[in-house]
Each structure stands twice: as structure tokens, then as C-alpha cells.
Protein backbone atom coordinates (compact mmCIF):
# COMPACT_ATOMS: atom_id res chain seq x y z
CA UNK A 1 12.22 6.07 -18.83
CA UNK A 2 15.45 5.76 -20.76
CA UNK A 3 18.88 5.16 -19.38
CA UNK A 4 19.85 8.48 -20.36
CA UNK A 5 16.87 10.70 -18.99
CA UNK A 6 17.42 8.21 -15.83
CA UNK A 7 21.19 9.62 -15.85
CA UNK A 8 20.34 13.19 -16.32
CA UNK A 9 17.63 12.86 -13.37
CA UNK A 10 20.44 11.57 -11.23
CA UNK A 11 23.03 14.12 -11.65
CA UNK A 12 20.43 16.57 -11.04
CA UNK A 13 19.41 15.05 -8.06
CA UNK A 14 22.82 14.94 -6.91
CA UNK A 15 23.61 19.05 -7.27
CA UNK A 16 20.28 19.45 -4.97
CA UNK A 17 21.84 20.64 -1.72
CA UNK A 18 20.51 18.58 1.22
CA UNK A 19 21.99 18.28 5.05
CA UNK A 20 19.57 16.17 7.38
CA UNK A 21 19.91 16.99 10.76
CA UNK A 22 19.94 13.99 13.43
CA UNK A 23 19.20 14.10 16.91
CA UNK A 24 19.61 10.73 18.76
CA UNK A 25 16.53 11.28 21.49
CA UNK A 26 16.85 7.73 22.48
CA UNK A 27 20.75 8.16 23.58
CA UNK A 28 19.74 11.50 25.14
CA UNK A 29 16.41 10.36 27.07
CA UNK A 30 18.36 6.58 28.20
CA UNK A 31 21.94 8.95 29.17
CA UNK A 32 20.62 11.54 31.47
CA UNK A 33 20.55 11.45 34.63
CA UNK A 34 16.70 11.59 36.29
CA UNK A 35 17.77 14.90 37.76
CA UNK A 36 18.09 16.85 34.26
CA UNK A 37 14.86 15.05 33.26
CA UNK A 38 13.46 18.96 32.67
CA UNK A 39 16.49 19.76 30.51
CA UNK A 40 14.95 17.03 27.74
CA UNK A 41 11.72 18.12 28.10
CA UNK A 42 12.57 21.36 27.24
CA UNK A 43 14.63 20.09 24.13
CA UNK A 44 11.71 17.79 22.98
CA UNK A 45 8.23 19.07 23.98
CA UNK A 46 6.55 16.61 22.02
CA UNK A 47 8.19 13.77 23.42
CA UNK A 48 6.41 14.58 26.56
CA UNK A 49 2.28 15.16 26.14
CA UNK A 50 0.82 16.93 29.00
CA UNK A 51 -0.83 14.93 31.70
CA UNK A 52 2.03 12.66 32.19
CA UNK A 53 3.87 12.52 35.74
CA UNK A 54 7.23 13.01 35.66
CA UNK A 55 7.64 9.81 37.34
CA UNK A 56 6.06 7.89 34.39
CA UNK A 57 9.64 9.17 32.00
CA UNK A 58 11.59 8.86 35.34
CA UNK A 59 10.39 4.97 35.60
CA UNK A 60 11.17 4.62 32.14
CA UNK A 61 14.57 5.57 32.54
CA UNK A 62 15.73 3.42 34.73
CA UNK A 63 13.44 0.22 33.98
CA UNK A 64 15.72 -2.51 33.13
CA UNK A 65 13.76 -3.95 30.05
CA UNK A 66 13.71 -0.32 28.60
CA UNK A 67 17.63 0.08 28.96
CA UNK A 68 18.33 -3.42 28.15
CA UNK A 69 16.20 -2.61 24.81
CA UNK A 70 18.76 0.47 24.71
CA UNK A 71 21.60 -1.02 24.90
CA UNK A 72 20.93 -3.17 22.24
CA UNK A 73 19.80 -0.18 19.97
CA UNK A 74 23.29 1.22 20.58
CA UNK A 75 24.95 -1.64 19.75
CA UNK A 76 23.44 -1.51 16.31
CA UNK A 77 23.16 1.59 15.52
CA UNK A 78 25.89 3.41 17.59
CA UNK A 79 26.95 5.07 14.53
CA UNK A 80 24.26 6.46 12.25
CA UNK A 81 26.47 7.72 9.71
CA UNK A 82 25.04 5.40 7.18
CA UNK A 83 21.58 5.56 7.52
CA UNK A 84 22.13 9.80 7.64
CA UNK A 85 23.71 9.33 4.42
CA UNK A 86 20.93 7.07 3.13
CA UNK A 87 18.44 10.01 4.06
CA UNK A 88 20.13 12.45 2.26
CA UNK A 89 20.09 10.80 -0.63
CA UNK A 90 16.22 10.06 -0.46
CA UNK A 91 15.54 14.03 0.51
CA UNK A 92 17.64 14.82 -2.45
CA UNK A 93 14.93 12.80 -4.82
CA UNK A 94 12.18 14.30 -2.26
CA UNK A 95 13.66 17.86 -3.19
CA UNK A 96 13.79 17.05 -6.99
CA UNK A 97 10.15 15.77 -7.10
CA UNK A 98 8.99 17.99 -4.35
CA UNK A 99 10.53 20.84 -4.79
CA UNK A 100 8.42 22.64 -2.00
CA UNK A 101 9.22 19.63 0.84
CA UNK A 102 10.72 20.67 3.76
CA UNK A 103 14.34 19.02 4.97
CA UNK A 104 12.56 17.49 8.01
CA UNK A 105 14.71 17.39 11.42
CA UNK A 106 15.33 13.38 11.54
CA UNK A 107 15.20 12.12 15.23
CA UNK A 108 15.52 8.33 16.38
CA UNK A 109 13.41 7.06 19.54
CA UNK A 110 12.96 3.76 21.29
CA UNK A 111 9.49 2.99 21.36
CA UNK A 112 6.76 0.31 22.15
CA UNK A 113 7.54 -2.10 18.92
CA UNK A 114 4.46 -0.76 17.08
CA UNK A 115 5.39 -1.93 13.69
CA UNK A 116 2.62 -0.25 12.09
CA UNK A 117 4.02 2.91 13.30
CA UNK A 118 8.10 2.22 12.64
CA UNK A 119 8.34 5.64 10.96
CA UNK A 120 6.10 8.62 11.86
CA UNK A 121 6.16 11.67 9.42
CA UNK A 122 5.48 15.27 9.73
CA UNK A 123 6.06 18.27 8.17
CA UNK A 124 9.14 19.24 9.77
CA UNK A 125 9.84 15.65 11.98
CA UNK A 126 10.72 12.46 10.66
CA UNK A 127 11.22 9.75 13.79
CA UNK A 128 12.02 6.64 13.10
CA UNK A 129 11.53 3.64 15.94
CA UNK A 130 15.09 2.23 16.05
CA UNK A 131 13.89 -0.80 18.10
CA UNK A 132 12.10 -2.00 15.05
CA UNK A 133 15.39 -2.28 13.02
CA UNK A 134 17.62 -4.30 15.03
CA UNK A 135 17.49 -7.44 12.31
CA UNK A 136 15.04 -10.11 12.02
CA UNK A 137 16.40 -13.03 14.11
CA UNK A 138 17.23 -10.80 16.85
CA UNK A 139 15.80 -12.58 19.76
CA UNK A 140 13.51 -9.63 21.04
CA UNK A 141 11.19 -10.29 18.96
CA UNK A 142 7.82 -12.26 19.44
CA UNK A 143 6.77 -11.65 16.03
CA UNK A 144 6.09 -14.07 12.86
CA UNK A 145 8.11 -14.26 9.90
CA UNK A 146 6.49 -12.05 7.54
CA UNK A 147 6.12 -8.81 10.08
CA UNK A 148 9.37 -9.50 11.46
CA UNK A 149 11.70 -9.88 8.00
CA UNK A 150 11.25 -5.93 7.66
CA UNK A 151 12.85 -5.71 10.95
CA UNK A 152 15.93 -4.77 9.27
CA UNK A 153 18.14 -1.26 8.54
CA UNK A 154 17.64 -1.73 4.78
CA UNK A 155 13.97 -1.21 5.41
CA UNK A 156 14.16 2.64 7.47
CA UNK A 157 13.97 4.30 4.00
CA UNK A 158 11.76 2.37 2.70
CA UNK A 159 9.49 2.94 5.50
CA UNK A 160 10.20 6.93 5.25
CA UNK A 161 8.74 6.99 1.62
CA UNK A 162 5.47 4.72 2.98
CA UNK A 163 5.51 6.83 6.10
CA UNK A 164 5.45 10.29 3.13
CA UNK A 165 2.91 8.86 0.93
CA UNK A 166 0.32 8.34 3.98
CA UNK A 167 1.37 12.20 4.75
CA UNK A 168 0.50 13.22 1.69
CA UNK A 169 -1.46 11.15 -0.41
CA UNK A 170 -5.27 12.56 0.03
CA UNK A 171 -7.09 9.50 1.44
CA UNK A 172 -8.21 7.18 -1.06
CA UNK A 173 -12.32 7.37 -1.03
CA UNK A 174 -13.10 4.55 -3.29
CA UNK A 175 -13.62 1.69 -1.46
CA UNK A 176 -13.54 -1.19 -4.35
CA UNK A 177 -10.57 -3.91 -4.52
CA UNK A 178 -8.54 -2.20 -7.90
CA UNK A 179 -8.66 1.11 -6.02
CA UNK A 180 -7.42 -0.13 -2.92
CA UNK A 181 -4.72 -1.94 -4.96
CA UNK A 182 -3.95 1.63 -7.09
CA UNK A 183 -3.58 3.25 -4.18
CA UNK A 184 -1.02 0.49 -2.86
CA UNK A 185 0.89 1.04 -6.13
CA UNK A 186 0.98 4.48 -6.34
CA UNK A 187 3.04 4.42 -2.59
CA UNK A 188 5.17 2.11 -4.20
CA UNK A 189 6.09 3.77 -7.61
CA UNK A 190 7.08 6.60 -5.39
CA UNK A 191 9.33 4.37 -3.98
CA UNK A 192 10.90 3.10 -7.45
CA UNK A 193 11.30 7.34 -7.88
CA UNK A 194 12.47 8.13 -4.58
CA UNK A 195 14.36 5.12 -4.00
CA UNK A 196 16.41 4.02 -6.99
CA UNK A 197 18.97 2.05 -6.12
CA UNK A 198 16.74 -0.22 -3.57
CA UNK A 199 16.04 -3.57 -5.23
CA UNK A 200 12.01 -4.39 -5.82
CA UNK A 201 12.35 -6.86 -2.86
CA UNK A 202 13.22 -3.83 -0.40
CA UNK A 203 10.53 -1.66 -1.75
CA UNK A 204 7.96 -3.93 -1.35
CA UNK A 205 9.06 -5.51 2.06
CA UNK A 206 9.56 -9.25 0.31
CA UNK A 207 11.91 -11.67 -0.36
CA UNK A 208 13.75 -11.91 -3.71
CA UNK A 209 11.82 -15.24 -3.99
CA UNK A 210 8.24 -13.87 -3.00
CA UNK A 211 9.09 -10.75 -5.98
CA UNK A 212 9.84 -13.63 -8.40
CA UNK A 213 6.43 -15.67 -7.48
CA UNK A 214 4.27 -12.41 -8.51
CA UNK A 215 6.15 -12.20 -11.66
CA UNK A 216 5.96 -15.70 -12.93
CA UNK A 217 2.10 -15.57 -11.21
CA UNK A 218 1.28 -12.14 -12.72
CA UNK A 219 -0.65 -13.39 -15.72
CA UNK A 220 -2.91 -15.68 -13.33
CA UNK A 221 -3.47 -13.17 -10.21
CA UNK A 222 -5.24 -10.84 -12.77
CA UNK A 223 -7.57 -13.59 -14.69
CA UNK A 224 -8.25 -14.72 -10.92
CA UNK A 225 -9.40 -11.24 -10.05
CA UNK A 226 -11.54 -10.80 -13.04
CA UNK A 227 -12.98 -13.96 -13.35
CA UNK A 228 -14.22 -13.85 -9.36
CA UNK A 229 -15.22 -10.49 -10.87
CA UNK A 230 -13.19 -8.81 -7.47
CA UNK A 231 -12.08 -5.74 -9.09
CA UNK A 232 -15.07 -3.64 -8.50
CA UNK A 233 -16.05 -5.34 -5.75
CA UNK A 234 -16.34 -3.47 -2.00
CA UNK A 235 -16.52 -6.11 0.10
CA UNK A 236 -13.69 -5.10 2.54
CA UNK A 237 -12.73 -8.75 3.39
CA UNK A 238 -10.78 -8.53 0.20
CA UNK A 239 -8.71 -6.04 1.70
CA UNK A 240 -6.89 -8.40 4.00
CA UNK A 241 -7.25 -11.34 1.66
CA UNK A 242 -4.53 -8.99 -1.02
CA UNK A 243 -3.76 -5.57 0.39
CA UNK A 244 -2.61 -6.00 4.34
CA UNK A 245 0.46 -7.18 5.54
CA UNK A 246 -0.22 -11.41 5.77
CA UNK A 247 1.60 -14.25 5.58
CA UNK A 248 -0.30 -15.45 2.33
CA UNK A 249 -2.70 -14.18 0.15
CA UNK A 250 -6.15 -15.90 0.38
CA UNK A 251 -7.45 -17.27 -3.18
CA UNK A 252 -8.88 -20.16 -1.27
CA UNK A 253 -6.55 -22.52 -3.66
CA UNK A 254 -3.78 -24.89 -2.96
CA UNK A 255 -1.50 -21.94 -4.43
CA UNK A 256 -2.26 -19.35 -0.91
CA UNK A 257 0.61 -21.33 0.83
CA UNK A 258 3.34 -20.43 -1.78
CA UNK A 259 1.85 -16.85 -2.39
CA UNK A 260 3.40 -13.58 -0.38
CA UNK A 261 0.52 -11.53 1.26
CA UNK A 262 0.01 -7.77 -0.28
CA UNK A 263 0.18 -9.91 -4.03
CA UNK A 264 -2.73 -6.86 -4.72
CA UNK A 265 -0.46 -4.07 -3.66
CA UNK A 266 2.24 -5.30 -6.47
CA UNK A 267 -0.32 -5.98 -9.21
CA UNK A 268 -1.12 -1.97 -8.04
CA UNK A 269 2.36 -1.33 -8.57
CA UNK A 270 2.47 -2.88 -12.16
CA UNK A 271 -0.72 -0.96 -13.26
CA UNK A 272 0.86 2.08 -12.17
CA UNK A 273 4.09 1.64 -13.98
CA UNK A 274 2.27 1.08 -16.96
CA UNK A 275 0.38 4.12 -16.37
CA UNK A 276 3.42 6.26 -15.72
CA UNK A 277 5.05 4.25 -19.07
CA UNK A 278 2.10 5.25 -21.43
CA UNK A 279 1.44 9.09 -20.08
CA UNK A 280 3.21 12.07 -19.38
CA UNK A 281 2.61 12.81 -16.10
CA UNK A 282 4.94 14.07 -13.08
CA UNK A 283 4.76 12.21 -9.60
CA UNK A 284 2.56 15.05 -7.98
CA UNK A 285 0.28 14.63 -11.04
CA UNK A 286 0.89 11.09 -10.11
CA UNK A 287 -0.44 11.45 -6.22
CA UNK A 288 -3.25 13.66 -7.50
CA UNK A 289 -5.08 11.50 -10.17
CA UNK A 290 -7.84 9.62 -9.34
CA UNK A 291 -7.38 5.41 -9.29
CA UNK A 292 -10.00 5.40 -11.82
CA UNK A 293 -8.20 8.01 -14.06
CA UNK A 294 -4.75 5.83 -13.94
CA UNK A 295 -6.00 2.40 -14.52
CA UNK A 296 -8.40 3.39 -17.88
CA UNK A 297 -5.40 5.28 -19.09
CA UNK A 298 -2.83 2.71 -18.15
CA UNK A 299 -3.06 -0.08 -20.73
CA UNK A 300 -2.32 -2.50 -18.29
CA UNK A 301 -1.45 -5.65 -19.60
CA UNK A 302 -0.08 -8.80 -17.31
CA UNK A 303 3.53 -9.81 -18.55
CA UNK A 304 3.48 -13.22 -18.13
């Protein structure tokens, strides 16, 4: 895409009218008092599944770990002006790709540090986890390096898009190693789309320095894959050797140590960029096509 059709995509983006509403359920779960406990269960049903006690929220309340956890949340994030203004800006994009999207209600929760679930989205709900953005040293965590060093604010939009994609994305049926990797890039071109001012680093949840291996490593990843003849495979222990979250990726050679995990998911991305560079086709086409369909039309060549 040129500079100028980027440009022209921008200011359109911009004139899309968006306000996201925030509501702060953490502050208002952690700041009233156990006798109005009804008062938030009336505001947020779905906070509150049937079958609980009301002691189990009451408990909660006043547990020392849990408000210790909240204090710390407010410390951080005790204004959210900037991360409401980064959500606008993404629903904007949402709105000019997806015209039909609804402006979710955005709501912010403490939860039980499931970092696999940091962002949940529905059609008319966003809620993002604040305990899982409170920075990576902070000293709550028990987590290594690589889950922990998305622990950070720069990474809630990031995990919106992901968060989208899994909403809806149609679940990919083919279980071989360049689907799986496909279907890892297509989540991630939608972040280049939705998400253009976030550096390739953010989107993909590495360092600048782990971005930088794949690109000087590009040319060898993909002779690797074809030469073990992985591509087609469906042996699902591939999928955690080059698609899950990892410390390293496992090519059984002295190079794992130096390699980021996911290295799949970003020679996905690649092959979908060069499928999006060679064919004229719009980011719901995009979600829609088959893997198979993108990489024989994508021309994918490694760079390096």
C-alpha cells in the first residue's frame, strides 16, 4: 500500500465517529461497601453467574491479597484516559474495516492472572484484566520472561485485536503446520490494519531484538521447514515447537536458544503480507479465505 492510499485511509478513519464507553468494575466492585453488594449485581449481571453465594463476592471484597492486588491496579491505571483514547482510535480502524462492528461497552476487572484470557471479547463487551498490565518487573508476578514481557499497557490493544480475531475468525479446520501458521498471520495482519502506529515488536508480543532475529533468520526458517518437509505435516507437536507462546522455538539445533518462540506465527505473518501485496482483497475477504487459497496466491518469497 502506498504512502498516499495509507494517508487517505487515515483521514478517513479519523472522520469515523467513535466514543467508547468505560466502566471501571474493578474500582466499583473493590469501593463498595459489602452492604450495597446487590446494587453491583444489578449493574453487572454477568459479573455474578448464578450459583454463587453472596459470601463468595463478599470474601472477595475484603480479602487482603485481592485489595492489595487493587490497590496496585489503581496506582497504575488510576487514570484511563490514555488507554480510552488508544481504544478509540483502534474502533475507529474496526469501524472503517468493519463497518457493521458494534462500539462495544469497554469495562476493566481484576481477575485471576489468566494470561491466556487478558482480554475477553464479545459482541457488545470488551473486558480487559487490568492485573495483567501492571509492567513486567512488577513483583506480583511468578511468571517467566517471555509470558511476563507482555505484561505491559502497550500490549491492551494489541490483545483487543487478538482477543477480535478469535471472535471472529471461523475456526481454522486444517490441522497441518502452514495452516496453523496462516492462521497466526492472518490475526496479525489485522493487527498491522487495525493497529498502525504500533511497532512490529508490539504486535507480535517480542522484543525489538527477537523481530530482528526472524528477519535476518527468515531465509533459513523456511528452507528448515521445507527441507524437514513440516509444512504439510499434522503432527500437532509442531504446534508448540513454532505456533504457542514459548521461550524458544524447537529446531532441535544449537540456534533454539537465540530463537523467539511463535517464529511460525511471523513467517504466517510474512506470507500473508505478501498475499495482501499481490491481490486485491479487503480484510473481511482477508478473514474469509481459506489458508490454502492465500498461500498459492501469495508468491511468498523469504527476504533474506
Amino acid at each position: 500500500m502506498s504512502c498516499g492510499q495509507k494517508n487517505k485511509i487515515e483521514k478517513a478513519v479519523n472522520d469515523i465517529p467513535v466514543e467508547i464507553k468505560v466502566e471501571r468494575f474493578d474500582k466499583v466492585f473493590f469501593e463498595t461497601q459489602p452492604e450495597d453488594l446487590s446494587k453491583v449485581k444489578n449493574e453487572f449481571p454477568y459479573f455474578f453467574p448464578a450459583g454463587n453465594e453472596d459470601s463468595v463476592w463478599l470474601d472477595k471484597m475484603q480479602d487482603p491479597l485481592w485489595r492489595e492486588l487493587y490497590s496496585e491496579v489503581q496506582k497504575k491505571y488510576a487514570d484511563f484516559t490514555p488507554v480510552q483514547s488508544e481504544a478509540v482510535t483502534l474502533f475507529k480502524h474496526l469501524k472503517y474495516y468493519f463497518p457493521e462492528t458494534t462500539i462495544p461497552r469497554l469495562i476493566t476487572v481484576i481477575s485471576e492472572m489468566d494470561y491466556n484470557n487478558k482480554v475477553i471479547y464479545a459482541d457488545s463487551l470488551v473486558i480487559i484484566s487490568l492485573e495483567m498490565y501492571l509492567g513486567k518487573e512488577h513483583n506480583f508476578y511468578q511468571f517467566p520472561n517471555y509470558i511476563k514481557q507482555n505484561f505491559v499497557e502497550r500490549q491492551i490493544m494489541p490483545d483487543v485485536v487478538s482477543s477480535f480475531y478469535n471472535y471472529k475468525a471461523a475456526p481454522n479446520q486444517d490441522k497441518s503446520l502452514l495452516s496453523n501458521m496462516i492462521f497466526a498471520g492472518k490475526e496479525l495482519y489485522l493487527k498491522d490494519m487495525l493497529l498502525p502506529d504500533y511497532s512490529d515488536a508490539d504486535k507480535m508480543g517480542y522484543t525489538p531484538e527477537q523481530i530482528s532475529w526472524c528477519e535476518e533468520n527468515e531465509s533459513y526458517m523456511w528452507r528448515y521447514f521445507i527441507e524437514k518437509e513440516l509444512l504439510y505435516s499434522d503432527d500437532q507437536k509442531l504446534i508448540p515447537r513454532f505456533i504457542s507462546m514459548a521461550p524458544f522455538s524447537k529446531f532441535y539445533l544449537e540456534i533454539d536458544n537465540e530463537s523467539p518462540g511463535r517464529v511460525g506465527a511471523w513467517v504466517g505473518w510474512q506470507i500473508v503480507r505478501s498475499y495482501m501485496e499481490n491481490n486485491k482483497v479487503s480484510l473481511q475477504q482477508l478473514l474469509n479465505s481459506s489458508t490454502k487459497e492465500i498461500f498459492e496466491k501469495s508468491k511468498y518469497k523469504p527476504k533474506k
